[in-house]
N, C-alpha and C. Protein backbone atom coordinates (compact mmCIF):
# COMPACT_ATOMS: atom_id res chain seq x y z
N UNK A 1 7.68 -0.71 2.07
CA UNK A 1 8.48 0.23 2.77
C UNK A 1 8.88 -0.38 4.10
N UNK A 2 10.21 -0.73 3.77
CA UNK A 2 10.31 -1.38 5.66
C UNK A 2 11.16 -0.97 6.39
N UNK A 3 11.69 0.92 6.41
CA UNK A 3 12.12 1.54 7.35
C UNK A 3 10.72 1.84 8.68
N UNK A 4 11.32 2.22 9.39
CA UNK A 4 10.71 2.91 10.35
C UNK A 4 9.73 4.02 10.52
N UNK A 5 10.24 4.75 9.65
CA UNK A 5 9.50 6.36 9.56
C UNK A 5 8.29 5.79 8.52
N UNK A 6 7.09 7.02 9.41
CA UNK A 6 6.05 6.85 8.96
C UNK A 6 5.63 7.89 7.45
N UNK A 7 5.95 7.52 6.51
CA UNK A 7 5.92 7.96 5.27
C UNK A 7 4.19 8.55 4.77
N UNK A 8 4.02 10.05 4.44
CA UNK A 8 2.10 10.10 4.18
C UNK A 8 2.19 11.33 3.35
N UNK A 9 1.05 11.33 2.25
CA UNK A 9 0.81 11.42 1.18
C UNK A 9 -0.28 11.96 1.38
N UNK A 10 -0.54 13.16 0.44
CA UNK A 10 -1.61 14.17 0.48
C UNK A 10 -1.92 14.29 -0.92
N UNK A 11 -3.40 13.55 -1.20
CA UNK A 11 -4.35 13.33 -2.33
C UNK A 11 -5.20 14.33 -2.64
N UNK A 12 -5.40 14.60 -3.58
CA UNK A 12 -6.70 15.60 -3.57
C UNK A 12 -7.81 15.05 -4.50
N UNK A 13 -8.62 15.32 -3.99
CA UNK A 13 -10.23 14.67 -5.04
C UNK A 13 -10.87 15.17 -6.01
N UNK A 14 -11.86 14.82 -6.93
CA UNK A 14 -11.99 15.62 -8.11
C UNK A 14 -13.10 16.74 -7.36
N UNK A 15 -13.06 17.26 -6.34
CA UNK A 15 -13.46 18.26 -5.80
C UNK A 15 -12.65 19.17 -4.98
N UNK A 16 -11.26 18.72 -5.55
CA UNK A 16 -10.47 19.64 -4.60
C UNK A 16 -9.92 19.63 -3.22
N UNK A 17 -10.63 18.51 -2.30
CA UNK A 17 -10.49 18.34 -1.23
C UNK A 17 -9.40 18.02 -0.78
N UNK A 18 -8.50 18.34 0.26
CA UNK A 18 -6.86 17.14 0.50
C UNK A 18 -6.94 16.01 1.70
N UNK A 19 -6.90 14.64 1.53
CA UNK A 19 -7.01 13.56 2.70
C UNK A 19 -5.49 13.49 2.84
N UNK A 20 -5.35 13.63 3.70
CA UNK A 20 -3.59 12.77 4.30
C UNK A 20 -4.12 11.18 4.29
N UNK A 21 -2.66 10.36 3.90
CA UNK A 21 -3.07 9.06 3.62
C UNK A 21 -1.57 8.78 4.44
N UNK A 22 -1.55 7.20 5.23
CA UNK A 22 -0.26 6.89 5.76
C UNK A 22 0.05 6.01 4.66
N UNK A 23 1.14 5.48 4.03
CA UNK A 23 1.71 5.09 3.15
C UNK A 23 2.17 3.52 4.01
N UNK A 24 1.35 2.70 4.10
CA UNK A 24 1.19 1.62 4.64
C UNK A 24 2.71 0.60 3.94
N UNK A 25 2.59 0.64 2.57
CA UNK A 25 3.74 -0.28 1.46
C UNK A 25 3.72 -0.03 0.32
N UNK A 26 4.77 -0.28 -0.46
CA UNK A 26 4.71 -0.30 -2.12
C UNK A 26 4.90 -1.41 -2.96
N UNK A 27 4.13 -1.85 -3.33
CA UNK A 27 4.92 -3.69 -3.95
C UNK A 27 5.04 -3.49 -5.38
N UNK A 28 5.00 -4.55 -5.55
CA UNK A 28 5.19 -4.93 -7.19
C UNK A 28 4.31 -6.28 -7.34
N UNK A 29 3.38 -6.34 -8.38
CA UNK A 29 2.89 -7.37 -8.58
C UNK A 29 3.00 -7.79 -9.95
N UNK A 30 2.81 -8.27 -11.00
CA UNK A 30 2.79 -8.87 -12.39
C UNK A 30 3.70 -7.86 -12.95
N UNK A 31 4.84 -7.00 -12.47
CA UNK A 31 5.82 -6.14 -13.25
C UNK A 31 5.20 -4.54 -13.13
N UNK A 32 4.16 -4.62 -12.02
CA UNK A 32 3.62 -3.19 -12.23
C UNK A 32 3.75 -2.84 -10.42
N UNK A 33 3.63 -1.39 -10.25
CA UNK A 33 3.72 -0.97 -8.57
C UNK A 33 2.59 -0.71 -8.24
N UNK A 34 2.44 -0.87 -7.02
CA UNK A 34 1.15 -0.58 -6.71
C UNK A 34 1.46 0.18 -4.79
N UNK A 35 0.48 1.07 -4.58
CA UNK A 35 0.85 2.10 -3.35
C UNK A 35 -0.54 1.44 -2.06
N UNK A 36 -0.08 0.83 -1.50
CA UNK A 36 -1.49 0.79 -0.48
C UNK A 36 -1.10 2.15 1.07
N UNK A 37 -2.25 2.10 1.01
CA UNK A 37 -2.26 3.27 1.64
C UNK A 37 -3.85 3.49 2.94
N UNK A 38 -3.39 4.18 3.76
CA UNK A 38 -4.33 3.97 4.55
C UNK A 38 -4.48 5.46 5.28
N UNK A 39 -5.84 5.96 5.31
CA UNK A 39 -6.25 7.44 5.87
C UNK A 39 -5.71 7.74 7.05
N UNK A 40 -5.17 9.18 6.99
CA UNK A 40 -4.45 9.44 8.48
C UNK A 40 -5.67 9.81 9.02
N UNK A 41 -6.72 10.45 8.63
CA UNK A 41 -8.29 11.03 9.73
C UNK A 41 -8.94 9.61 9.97
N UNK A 42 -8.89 8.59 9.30
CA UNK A 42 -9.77 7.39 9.39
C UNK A 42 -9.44 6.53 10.67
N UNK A 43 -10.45 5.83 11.78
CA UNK A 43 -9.93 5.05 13.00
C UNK A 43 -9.82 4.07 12.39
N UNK A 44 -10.79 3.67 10.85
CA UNK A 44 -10.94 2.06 10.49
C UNK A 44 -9.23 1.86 9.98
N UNK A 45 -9.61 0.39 10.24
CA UNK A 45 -8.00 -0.29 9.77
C UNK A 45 -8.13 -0.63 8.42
N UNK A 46 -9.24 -0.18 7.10
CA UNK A 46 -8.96 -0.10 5.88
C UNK A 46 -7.91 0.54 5.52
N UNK A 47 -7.27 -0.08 4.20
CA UNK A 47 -6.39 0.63 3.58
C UNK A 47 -6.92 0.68 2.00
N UNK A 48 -6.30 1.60 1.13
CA UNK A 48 -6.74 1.56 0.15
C UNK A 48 -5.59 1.07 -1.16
N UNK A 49 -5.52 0.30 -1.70
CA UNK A 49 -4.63 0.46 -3.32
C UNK A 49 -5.04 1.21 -4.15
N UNK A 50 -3.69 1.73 -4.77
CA UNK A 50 -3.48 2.58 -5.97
C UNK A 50 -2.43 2.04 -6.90
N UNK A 51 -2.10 1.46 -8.40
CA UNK A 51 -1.69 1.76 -9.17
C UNK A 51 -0.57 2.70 -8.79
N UNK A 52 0.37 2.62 -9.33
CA UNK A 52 1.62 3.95 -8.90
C UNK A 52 2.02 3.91 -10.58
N UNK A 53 2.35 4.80 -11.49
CA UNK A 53 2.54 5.03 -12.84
C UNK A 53 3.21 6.21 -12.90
N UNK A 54 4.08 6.63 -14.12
CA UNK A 54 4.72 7.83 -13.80
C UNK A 54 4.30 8.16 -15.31
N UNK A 55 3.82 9.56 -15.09
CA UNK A 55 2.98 10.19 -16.21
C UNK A 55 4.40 10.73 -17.55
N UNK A 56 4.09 12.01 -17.71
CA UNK A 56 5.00 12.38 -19.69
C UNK A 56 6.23 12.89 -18.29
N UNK A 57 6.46 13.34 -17.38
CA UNK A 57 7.00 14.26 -16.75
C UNK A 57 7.99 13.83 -15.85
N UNK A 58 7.54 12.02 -15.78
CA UNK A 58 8.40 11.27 -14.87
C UNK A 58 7.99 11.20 -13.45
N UNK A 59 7.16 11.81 -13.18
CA UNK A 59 5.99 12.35 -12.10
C UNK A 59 5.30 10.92 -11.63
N UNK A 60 5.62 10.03 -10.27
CA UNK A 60 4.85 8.91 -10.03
C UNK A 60 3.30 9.74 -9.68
N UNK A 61 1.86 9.38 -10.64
CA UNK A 61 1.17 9.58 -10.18
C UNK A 61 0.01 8.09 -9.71
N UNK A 62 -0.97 8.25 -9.19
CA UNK A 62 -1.47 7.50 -8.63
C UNK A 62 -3.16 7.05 -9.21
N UNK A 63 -3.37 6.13 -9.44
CA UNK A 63 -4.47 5.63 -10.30
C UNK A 63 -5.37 4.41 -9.51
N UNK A 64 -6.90 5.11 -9.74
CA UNK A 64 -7.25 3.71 -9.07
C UNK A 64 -7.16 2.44 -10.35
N UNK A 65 -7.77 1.59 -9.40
CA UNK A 65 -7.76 -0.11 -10.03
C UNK A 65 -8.94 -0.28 -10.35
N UNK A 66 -9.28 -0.31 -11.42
CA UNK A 66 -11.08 -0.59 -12.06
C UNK A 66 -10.97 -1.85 -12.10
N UNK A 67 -10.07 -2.79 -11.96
CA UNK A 67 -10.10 -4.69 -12.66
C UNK A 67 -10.37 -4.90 -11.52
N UNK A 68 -11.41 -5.93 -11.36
CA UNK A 68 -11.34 -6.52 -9.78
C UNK A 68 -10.72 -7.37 -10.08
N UNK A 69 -10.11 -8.37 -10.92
CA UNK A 69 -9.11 -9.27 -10.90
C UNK A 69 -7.39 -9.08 -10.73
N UNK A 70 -7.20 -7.52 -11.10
CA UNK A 70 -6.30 -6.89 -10.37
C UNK A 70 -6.20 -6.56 -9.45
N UNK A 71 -7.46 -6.01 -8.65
CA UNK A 71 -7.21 -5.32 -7.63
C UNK A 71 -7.23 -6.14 -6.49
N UNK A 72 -7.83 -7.99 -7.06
CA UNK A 72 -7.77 -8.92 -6.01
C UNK A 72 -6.64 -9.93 -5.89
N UNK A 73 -5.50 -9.41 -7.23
CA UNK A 73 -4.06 -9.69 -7.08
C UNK A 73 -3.27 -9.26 -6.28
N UNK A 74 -3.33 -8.08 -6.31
CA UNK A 74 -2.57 -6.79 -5.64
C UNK A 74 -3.03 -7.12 -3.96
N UNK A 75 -3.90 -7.30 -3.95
CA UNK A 75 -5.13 -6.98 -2.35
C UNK A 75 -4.29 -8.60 -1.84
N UNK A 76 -4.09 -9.56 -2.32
CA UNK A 76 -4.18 -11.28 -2.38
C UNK A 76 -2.06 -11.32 -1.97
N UNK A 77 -1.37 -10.56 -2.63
CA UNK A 77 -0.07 -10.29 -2.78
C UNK A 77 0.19 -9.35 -1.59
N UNK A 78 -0.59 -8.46 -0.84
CA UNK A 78 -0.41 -7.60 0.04
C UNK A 78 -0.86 -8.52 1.47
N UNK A 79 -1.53 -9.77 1.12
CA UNK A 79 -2.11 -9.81 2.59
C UNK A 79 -0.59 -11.14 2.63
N UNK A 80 -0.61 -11.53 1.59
CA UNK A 80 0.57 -12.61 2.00
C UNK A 80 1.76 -12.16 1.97
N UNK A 81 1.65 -11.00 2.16
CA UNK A 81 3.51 -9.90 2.60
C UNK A 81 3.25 -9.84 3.89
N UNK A 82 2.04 -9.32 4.45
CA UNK A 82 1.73 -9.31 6.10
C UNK A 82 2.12 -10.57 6.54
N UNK A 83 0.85 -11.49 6.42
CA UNK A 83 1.11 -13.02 6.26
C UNK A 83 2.98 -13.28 7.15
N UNK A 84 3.65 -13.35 5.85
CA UNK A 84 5.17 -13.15 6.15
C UNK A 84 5.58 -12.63 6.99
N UNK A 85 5.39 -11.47 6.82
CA UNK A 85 6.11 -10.49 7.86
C UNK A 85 5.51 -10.95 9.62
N UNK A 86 4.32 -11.38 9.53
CA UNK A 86 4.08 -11.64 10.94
C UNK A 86 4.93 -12.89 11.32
N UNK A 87 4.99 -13.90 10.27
CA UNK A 87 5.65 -14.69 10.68
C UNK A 87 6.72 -14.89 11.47
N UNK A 88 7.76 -14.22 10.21
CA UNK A 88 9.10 -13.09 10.25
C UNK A 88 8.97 -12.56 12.00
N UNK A 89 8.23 -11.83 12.53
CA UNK A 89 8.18 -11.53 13.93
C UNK A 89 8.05 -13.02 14.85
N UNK A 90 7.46 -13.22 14.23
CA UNK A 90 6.98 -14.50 15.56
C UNK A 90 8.38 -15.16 15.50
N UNK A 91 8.90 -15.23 14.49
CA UNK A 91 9.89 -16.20 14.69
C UNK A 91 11.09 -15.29 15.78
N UNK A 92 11.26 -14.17 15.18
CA UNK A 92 12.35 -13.38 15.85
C UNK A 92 11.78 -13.08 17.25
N UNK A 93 10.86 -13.01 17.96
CA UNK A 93 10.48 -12.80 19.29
C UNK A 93 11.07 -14.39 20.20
N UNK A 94 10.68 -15.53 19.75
CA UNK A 94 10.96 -16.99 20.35
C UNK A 94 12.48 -17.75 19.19
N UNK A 95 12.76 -17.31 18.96
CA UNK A 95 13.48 -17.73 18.16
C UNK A 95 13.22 -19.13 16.90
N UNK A 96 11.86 -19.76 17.27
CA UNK A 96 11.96 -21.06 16.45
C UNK A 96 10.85 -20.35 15.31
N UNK A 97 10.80 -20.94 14.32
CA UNK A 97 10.04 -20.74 13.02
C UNK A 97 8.33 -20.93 14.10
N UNK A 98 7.84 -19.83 12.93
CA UNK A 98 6.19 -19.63 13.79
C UNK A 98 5.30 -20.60 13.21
């Protein structure tokens, strides 16, 4: 997501509970989406991935990642978008490649 506005998402748990989540990015990795996301009550700078899938209804719903070999694709693909993107700044603040 690389507008401006801060985009957030309200989960509920298999107890019913609702967390607001800030909607950190959405990528794509091996042909599939994936939602990282990070707690609006939380100070830590964790974020979490989700799977993004759209159920019988067309409905994007949200799934965790049981593969740790997925979830260390997805996690591995998200840090080298930051990665970039900081770059991407450094360069545009001084003008020469960072």
């Amino acid at each position: 997501m690389t507008d401006e506005r801060e985009e957030t998402v309200v989960l509920t748990d298999e107890d019913g509970g609702e967390h607001s989540f800030r909607v950190l990015d959405v990528l794509e990795v091996n042909g599939k989406m994936y939602a990282v996301l990070q707690p609006v009550d939380d100070d830590r700078e964790e974020a979490v991935i989700f799977r993004v899938e759209q159920d019988e209804n067309g409905e994007e719903v949200l799934y965790d990642i049981e593969d740790d070999e997925e979830w260390e694709q997805v996690a591995e693909a998200y840090d080298t978008l930051l990665w970039e993107e900081e770059a991407d700044e450094e360069e545009d603040e001084d003008g020469e490649p960072a």
